[in-house]
C-alpha atoms as a PDB file:
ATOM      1  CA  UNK A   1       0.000   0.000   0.000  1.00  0.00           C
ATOM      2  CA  UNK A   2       1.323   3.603  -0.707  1.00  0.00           C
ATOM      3  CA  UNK A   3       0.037   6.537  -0.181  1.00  0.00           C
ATOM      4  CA  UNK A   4       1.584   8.152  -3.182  1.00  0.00           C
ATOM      5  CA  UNK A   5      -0.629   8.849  -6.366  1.00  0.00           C
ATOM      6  CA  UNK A   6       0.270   7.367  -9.759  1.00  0.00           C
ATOM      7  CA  UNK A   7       1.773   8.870 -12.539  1.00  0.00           C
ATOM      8  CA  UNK A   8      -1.510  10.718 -14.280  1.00  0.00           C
ATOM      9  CA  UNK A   9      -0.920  11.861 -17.917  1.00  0.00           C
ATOM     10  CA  UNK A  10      -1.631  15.523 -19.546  1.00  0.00           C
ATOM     11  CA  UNK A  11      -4.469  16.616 -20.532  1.00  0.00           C
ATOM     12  CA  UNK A  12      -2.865  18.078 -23.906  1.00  0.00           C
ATOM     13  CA  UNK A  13      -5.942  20.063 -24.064  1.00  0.00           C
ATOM     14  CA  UNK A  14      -6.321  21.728 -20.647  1.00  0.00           C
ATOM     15  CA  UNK A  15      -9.454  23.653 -21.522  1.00  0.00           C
ATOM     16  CA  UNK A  16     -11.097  20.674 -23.539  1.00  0.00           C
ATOM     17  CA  UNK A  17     -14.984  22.238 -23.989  1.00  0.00           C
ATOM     18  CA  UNK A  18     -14.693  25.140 -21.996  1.00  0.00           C
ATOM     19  CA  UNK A  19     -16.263  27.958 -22.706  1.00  0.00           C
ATOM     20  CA  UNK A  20     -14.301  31.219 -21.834  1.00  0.00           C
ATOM     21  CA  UNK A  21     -15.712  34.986 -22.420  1.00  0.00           C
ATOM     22  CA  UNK A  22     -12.659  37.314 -23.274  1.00  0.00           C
ATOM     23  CA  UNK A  23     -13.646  41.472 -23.628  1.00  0.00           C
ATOM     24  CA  UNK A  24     -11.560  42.941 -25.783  1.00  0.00           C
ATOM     25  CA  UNK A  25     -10.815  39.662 -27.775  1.00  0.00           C
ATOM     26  CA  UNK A  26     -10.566  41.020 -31.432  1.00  0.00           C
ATOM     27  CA  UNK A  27      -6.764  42.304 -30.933  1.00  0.00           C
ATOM     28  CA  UNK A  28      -3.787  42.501 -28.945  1.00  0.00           C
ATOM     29  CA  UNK A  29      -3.681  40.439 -26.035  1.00  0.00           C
ATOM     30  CA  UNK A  30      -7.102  39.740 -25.658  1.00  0.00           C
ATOM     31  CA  UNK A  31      -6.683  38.333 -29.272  1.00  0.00           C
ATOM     32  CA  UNK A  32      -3.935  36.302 -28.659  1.00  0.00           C
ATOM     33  CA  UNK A  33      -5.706  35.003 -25.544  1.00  0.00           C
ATOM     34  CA  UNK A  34      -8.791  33.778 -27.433  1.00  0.00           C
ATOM     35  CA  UNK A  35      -6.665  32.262 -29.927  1.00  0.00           C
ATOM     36  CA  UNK A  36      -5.001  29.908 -26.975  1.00  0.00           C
ATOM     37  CA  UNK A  37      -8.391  28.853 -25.314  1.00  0.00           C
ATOM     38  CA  UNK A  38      -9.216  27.248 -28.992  1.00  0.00           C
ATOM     39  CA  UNK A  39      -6.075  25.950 -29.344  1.00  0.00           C
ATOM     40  CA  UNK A  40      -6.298  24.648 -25.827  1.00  0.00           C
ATOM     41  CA  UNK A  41      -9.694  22.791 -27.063  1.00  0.00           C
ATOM     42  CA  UNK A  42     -11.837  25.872 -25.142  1.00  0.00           C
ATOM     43  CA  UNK A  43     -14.523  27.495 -26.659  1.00  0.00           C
ATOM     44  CA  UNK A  44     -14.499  31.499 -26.906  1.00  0.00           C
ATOM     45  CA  UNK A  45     -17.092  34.295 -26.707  1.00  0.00           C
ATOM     46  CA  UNK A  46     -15.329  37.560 -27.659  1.00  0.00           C
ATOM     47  CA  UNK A  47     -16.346  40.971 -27.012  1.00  0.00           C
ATOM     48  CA  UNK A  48     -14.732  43.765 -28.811  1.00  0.00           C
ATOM     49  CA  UNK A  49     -15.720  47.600 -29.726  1.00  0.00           C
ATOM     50  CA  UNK A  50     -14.162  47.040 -33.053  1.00  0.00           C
ATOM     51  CA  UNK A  51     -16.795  44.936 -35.251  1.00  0.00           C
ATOM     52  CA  UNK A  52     -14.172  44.870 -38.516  1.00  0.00           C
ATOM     53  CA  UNK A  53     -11.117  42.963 -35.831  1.00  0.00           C
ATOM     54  CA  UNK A  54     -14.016  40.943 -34.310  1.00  0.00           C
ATOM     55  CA  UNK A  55     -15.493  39.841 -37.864  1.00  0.00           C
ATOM     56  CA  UNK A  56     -12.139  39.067 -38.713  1.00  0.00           C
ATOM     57  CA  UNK A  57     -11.050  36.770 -36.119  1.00  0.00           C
ATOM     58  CA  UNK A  58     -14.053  34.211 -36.659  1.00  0.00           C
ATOM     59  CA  UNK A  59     -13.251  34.446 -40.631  1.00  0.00           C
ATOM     60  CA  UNK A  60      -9.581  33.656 -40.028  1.00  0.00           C
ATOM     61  CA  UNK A  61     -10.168  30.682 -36.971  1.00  0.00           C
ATOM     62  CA  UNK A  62     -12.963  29.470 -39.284  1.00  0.00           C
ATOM     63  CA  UNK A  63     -14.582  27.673 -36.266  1.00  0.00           C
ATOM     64  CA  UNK A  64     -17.957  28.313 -36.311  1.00  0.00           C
ATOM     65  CA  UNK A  65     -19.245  25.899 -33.828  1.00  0.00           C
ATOM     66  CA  UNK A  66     -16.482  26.702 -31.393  1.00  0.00           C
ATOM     67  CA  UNK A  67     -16.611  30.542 -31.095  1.00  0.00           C
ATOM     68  CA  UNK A  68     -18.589  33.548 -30.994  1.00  0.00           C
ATOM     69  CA  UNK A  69     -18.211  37.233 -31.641  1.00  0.00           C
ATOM     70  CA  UNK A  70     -20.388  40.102 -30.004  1.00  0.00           C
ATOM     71  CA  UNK A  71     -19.646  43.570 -30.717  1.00  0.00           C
ATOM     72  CA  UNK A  72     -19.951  45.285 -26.626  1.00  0.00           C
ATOM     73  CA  UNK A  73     -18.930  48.359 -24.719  1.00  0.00           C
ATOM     74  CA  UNK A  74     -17.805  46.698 -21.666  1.00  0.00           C
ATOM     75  CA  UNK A  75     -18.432  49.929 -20.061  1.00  0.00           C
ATOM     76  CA  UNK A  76     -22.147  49.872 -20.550  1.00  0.00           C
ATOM     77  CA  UNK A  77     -24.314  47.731 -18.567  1.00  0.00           C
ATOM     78  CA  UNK A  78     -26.708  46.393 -21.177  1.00  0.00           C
ATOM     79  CA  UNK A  79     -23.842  45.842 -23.663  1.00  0.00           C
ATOM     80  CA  UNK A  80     -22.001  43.144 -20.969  1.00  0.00           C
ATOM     81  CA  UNK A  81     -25.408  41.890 -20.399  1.00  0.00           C
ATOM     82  CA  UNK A  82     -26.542  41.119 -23.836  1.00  0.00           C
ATOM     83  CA  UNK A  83     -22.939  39.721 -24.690  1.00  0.00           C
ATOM     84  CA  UNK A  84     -22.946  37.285 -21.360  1.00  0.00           C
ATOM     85  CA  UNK A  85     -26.774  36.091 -22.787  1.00  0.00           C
ATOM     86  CA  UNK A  86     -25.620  35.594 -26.568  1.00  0.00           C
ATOM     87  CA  UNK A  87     -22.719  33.709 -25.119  1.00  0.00           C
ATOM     88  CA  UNK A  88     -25.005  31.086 -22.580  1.00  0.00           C
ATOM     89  CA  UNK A  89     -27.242  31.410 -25.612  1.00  0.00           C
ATOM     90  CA  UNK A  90     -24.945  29.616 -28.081  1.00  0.00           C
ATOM     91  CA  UNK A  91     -22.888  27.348 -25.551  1.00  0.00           C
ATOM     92  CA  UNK A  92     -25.508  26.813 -22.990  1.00  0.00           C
ATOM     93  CA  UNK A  93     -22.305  27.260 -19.851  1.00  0.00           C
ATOM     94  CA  UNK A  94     -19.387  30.014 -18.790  1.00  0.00           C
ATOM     95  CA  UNK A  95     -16.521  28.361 -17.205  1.00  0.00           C
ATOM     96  CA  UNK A  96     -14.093  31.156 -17.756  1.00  0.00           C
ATOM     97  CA  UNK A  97     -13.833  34.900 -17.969  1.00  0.00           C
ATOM     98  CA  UNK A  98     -11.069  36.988 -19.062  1.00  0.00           C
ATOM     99  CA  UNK A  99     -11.069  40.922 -18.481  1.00  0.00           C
ATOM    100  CA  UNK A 100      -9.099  42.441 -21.101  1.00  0.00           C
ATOM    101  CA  UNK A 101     -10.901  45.727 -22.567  1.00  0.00           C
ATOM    102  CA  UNK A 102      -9.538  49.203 -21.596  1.00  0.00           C
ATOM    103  CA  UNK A 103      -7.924  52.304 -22.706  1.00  0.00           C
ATOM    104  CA  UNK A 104      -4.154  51.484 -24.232  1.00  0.00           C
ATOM    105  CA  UNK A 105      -2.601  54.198 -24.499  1.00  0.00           C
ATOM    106  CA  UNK A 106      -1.461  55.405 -20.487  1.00  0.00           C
ATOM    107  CA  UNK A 107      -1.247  58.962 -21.473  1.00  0.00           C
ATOM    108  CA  UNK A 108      -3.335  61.463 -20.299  1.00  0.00           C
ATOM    109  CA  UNK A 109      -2.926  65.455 -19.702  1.00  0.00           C
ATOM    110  CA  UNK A 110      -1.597  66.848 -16.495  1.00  0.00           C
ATOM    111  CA  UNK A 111      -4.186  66.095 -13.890  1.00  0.00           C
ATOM    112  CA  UNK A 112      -5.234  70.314 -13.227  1.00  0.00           C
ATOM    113  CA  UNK A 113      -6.126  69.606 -17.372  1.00  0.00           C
ATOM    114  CA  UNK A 114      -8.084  66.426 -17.336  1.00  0.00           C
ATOM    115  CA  UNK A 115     -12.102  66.563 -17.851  1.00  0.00           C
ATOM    116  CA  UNK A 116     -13.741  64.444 -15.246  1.00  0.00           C
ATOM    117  CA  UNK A 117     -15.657  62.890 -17.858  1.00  0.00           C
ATOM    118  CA  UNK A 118     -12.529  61.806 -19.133  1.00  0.00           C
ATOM    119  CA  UNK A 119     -11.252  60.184 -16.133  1.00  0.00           C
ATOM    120  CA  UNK A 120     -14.185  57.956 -15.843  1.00  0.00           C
ATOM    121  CA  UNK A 121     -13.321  56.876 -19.228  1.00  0.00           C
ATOM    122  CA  UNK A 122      -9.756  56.010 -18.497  1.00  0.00           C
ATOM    123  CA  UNK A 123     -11.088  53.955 -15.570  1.00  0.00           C
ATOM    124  CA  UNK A 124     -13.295  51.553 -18.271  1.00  0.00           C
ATOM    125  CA  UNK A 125     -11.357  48.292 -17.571  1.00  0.00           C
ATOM    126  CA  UNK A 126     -12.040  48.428 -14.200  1.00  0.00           C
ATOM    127  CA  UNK A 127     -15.662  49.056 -14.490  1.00  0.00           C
ATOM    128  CA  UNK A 128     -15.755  46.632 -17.140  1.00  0.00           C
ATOM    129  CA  UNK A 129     -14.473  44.132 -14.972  1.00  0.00           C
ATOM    130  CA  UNK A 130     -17.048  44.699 -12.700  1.00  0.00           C
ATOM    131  CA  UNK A 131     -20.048  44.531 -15.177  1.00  0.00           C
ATOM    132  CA  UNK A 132     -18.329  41.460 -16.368  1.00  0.00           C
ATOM    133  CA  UNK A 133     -17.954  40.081 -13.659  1.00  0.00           C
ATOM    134  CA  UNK A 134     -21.531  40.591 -12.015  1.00  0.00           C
ATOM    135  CA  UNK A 135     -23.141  39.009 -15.321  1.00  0.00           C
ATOM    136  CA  UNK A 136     -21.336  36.446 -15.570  1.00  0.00           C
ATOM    137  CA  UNK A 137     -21.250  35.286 -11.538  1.00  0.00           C
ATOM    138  CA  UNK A 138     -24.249  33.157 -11.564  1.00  0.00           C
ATOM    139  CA  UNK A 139     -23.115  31.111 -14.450  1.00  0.00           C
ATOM    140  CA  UNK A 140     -19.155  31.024 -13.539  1.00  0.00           C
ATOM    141  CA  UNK A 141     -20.483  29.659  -9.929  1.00  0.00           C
ATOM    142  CA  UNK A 142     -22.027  26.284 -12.224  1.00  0.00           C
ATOM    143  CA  UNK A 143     -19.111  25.402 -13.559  1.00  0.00           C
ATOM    144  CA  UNK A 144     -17.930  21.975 -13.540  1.00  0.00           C
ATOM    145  CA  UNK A 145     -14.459  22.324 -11.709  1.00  0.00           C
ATOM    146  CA  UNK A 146     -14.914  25.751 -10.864  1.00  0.00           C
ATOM    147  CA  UNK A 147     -15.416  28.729 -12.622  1.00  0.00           C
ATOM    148  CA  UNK A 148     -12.200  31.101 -13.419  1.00  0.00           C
ATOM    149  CA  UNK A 149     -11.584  34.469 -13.917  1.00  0.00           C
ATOM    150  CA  UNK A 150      -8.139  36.222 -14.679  1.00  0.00           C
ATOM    151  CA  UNK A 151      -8.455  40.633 -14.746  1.00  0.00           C
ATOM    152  CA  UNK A 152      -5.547  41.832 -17.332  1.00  0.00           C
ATOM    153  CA  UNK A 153      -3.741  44.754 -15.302  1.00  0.00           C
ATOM    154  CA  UNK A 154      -0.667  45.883 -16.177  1.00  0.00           C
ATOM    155  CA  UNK A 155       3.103  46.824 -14.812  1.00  0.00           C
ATOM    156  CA  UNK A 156       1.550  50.330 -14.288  1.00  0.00           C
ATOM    157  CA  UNK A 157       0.153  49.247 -11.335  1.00  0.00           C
ATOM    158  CA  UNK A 158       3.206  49.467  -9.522  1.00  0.00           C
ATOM    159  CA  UNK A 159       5.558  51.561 -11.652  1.00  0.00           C
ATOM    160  CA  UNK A 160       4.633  55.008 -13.625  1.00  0.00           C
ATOM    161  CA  UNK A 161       5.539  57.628 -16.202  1.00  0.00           C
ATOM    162  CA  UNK A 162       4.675  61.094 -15.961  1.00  0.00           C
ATOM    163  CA  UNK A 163       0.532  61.286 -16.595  1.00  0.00           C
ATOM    164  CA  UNK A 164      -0.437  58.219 -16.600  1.00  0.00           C
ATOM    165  CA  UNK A 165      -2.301  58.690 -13.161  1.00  0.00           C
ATOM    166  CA  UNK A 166      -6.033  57.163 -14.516  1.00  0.00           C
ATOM    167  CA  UNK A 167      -4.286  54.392 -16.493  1.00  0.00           C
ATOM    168  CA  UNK A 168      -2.155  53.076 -13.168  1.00  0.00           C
ATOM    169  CA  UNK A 169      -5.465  53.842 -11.231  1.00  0.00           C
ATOM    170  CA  UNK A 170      -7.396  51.883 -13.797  1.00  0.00           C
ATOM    171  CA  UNK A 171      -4.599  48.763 -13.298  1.00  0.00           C
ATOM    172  CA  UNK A 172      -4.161  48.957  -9.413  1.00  0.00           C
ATOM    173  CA  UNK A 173      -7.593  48.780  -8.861  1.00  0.00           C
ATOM    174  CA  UNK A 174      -7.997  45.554 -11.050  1.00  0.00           C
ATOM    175  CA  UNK A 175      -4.998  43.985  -8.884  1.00  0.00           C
ATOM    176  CA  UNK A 176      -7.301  44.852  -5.549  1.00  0.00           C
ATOM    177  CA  UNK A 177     -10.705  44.333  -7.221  1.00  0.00           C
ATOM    178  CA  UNK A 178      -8.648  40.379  -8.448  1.00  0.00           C
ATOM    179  CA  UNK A 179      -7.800  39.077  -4.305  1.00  0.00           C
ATOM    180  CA  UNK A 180     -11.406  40.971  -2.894  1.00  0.00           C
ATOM    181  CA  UNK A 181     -13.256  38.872  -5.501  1.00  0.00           C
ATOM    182  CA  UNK A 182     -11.298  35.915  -4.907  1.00  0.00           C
ATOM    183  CA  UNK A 183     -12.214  36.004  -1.227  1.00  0.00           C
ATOM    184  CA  UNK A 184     -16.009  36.646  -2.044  1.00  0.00           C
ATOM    185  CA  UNK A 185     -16.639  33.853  -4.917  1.00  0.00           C
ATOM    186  CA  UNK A 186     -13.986  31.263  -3.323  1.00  0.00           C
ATOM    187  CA  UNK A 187     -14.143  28.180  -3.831  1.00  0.00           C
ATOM    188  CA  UNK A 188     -16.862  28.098  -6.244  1.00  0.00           C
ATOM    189  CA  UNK A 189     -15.170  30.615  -8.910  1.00  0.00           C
ATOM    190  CA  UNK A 190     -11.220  31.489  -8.607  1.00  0.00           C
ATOM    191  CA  UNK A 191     -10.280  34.704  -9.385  1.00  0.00           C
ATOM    192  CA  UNK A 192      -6.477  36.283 -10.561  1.00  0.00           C
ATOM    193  CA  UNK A 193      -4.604  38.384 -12.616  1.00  0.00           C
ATOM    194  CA  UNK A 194      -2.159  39.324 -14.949  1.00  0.00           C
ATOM    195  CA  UNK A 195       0.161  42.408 -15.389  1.00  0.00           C
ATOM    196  CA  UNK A 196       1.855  42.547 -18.796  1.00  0.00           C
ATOM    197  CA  UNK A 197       4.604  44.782 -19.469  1.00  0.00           C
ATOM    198  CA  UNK A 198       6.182  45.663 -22.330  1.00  0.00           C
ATOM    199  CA  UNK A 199       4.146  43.465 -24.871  1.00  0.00           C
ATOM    200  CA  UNK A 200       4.263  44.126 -28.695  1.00  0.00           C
ATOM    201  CA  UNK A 201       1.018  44.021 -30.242  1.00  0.00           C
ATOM    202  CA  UNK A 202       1.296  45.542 -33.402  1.00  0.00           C
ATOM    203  CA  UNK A 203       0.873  42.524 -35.662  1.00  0.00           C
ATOM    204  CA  UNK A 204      -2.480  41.847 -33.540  1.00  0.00           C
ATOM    205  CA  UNK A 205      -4.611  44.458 -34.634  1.00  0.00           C
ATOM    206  CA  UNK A 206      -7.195  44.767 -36.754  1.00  0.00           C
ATOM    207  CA  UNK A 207      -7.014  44.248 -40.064  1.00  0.00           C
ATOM    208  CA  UNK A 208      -6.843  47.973 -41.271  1.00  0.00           C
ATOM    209  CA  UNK A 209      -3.939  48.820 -38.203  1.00  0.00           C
ATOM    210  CA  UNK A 210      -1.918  45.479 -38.529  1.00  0.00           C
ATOM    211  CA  UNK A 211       1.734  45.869 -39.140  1.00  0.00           C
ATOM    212  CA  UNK A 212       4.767  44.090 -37.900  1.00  0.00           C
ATOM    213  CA  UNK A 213       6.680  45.542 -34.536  1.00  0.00           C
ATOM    214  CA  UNK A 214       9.697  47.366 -35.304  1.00  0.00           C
ATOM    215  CA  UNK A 215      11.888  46.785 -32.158  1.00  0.00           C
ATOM    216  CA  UNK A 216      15.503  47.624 -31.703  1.00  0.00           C
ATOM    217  CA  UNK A 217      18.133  45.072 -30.247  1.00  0.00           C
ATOM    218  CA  UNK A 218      18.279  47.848 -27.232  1.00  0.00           C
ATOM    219  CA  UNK A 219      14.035  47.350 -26.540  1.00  0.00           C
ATOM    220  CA  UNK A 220      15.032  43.419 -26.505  1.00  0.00           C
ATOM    221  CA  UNK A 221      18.413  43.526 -24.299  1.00  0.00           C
ATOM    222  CA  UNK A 222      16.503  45.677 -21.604  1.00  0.00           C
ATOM    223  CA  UNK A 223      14.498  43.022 -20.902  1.00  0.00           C
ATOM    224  CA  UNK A 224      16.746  39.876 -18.603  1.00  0.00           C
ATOM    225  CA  UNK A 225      14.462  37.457 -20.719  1.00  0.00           C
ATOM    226  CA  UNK A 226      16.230  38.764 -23.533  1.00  0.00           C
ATOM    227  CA  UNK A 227      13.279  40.256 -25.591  1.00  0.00           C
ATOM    228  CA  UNK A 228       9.987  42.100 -25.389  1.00  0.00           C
ATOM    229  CA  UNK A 229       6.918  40.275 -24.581  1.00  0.00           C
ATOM    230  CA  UNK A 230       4.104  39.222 -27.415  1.00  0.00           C
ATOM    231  CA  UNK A 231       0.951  38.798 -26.625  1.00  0.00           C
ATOM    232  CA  UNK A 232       0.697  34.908 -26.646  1.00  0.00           C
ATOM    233  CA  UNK A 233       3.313  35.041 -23.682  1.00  0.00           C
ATOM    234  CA  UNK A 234       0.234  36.283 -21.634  1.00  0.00           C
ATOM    235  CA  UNK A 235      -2.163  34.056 -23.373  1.00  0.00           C
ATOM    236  CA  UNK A 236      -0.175  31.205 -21.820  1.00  0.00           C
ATOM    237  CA  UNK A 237      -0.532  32.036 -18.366  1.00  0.00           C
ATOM    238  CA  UNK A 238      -3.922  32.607 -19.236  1.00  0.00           C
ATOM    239  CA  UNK A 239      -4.577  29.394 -20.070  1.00  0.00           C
ATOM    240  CA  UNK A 240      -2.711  28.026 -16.936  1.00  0.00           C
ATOM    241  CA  UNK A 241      -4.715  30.102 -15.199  1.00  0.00           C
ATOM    242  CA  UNK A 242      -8.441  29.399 -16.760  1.00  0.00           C
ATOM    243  CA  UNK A 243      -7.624  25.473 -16.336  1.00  0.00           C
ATOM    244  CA  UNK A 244      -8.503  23.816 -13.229  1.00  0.00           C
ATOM    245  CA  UNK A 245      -6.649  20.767 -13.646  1.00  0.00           C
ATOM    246  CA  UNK A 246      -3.559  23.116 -13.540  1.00  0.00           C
ATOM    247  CA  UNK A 247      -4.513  25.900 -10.981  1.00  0.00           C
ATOM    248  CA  UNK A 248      -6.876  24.501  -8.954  1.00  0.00           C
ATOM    249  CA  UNK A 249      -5.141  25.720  -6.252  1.00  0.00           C
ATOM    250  CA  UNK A 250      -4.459  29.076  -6.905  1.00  0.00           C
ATOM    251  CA  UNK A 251      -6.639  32.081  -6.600  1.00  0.00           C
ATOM    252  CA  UNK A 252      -6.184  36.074  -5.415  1.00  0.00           C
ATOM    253  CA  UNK A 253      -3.085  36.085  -7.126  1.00  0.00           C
ATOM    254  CA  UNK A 254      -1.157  38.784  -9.259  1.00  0.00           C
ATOM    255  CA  UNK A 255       0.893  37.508 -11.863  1.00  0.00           C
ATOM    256  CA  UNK A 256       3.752  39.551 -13.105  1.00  0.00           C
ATOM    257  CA  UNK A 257       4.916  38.615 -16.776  1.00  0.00           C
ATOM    258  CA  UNK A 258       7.388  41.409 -17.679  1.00  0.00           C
ATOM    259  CA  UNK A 259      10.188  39.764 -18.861  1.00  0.00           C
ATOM    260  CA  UNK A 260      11.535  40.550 -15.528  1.00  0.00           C
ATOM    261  CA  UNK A 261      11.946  44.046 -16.441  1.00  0.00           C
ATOM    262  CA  UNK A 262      10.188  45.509 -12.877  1.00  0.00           C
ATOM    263  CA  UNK A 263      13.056  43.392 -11.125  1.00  0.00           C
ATOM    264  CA  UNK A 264      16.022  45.443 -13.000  1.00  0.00           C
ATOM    265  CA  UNK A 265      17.829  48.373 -10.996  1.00  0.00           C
ATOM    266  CA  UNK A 266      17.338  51.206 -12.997  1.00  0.00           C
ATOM    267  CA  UNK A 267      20.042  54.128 -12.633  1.00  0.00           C
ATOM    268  CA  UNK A 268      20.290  57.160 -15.012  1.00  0.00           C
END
């Protein structure tokens, strides 16, 4: 008799008919995520602003019975709603959710110059995540395993430029809002999170604003991994991370995938 478990093989398909919601899908990382829940036998619901980059994607997977495009402001209640209903619509379950949408670009005017309004706007991936997140609760808590969700923050959450203040607010408040909701939906639904650095999405546009990255030996070299990130770095961990057989155990977490660029001493 022993006590020890026997060798179990890999599932080579971790997220074998799963279905996964990813906002801002169409491009980028979100993109590149979507791509690895098919390839990791998952099935994918993504939301995008852009209808041309979502239209796109399902002509180029060419897997009509395995994914799902809905064009959604994840800023706007009934958007998120409607998306999370076409999605249980056409796969009948939600086992995953990735929250992906925002704002790029981490620029903003000084802060004496910047419109209220405008703020709010910055802030749309973290009240996306929460809209997100509230509609698709109820199914995420039925999932067979657990449900999982992984927030995509950022870098900026604990390092900044100059005016970037809604962007890194935007980003540390997905980091909090990731252990809070881990502690709230635990152990039915598992919640953590990502923060990207430097990742090079220009060939992961749309169509009409795809071109290939034009990086330097110098962006690579700054990086101890030796290069700057692409998008299906993140879509990795992702996957890791929306599989239960291979994170069952983990939840509240922030995962840092920066090429270990936050853990470099910096001097001028």
């Amino acid at each position: 008799m022993t006590l020890v478990p026997a060798i179990e093989p890999w599932n080579p398909a971790p997220l074998q008919d799963r279905v996964v919601l990813v906002t801002g899908g169409a491009q980028g990382i979100g993109r590149g995520i979507a791509q690895a829940v098919l390839g990791a036998g998952g099935r994918v619901a993504i939301a995008d602003l852009d209808a041309d980059a979502g239209r796109a994607c399902l002509r180029d997977w060419a897997l009509p019975q395995r994914s799902l495009f809905r064009r959604t402001d994840v800023a706007g209640e009934r958007s998120v709603a409607a998306f999370v209903g076409a999605a249980l619509e056409r796969f009948g379950r939600i086992d995953g959710l990735v929250n992906n949408a925002g704002i790029a670009d981490p620029h903003v005017p000084p802060l004496d110059a910047l419109a209220f309004a405008e703020w709010n706007r910055r802030l749309s991936s973290l009240h996306g995540a929460f809209l997100c997140a509230k509609h698709a609760l109820p199914a995420l808590r039925r999932a067979k395993g657990g449900g999982a969700i992984v927030n995509i923050a950022s870098t900026r959450a604990h390092q900044s430029e100059p005016h970037g203040e809604a962007y890194a607010a935007a980003k540390g408040g997905l980091v909090a809002f990731t252990h809070a909701l881990a502690l709230s939906e635990g152990p039915a639904v598992r919640v953590n999170c990502i923060s990207p650095g430097w990742i090079a999405t220009e060939a992961w546009r749309g169509p009409a604003r795809r071109r290939a990255p034009k990086l330097s030996r110098r962006d690579h070299a700054q990086h101890p991994a030796g290069r700057v990130g692409m998008p299906e770095d993140i879509a990795a961990l992702a996957v890791y991370l929306l599989a239960p057989a291979l994170s069952g155990f983990v939840t509240g977490q922030e995962f840092v995938a920066d090429g270990g660029m936050t853990r470099k001493m910096q001097y001028a």
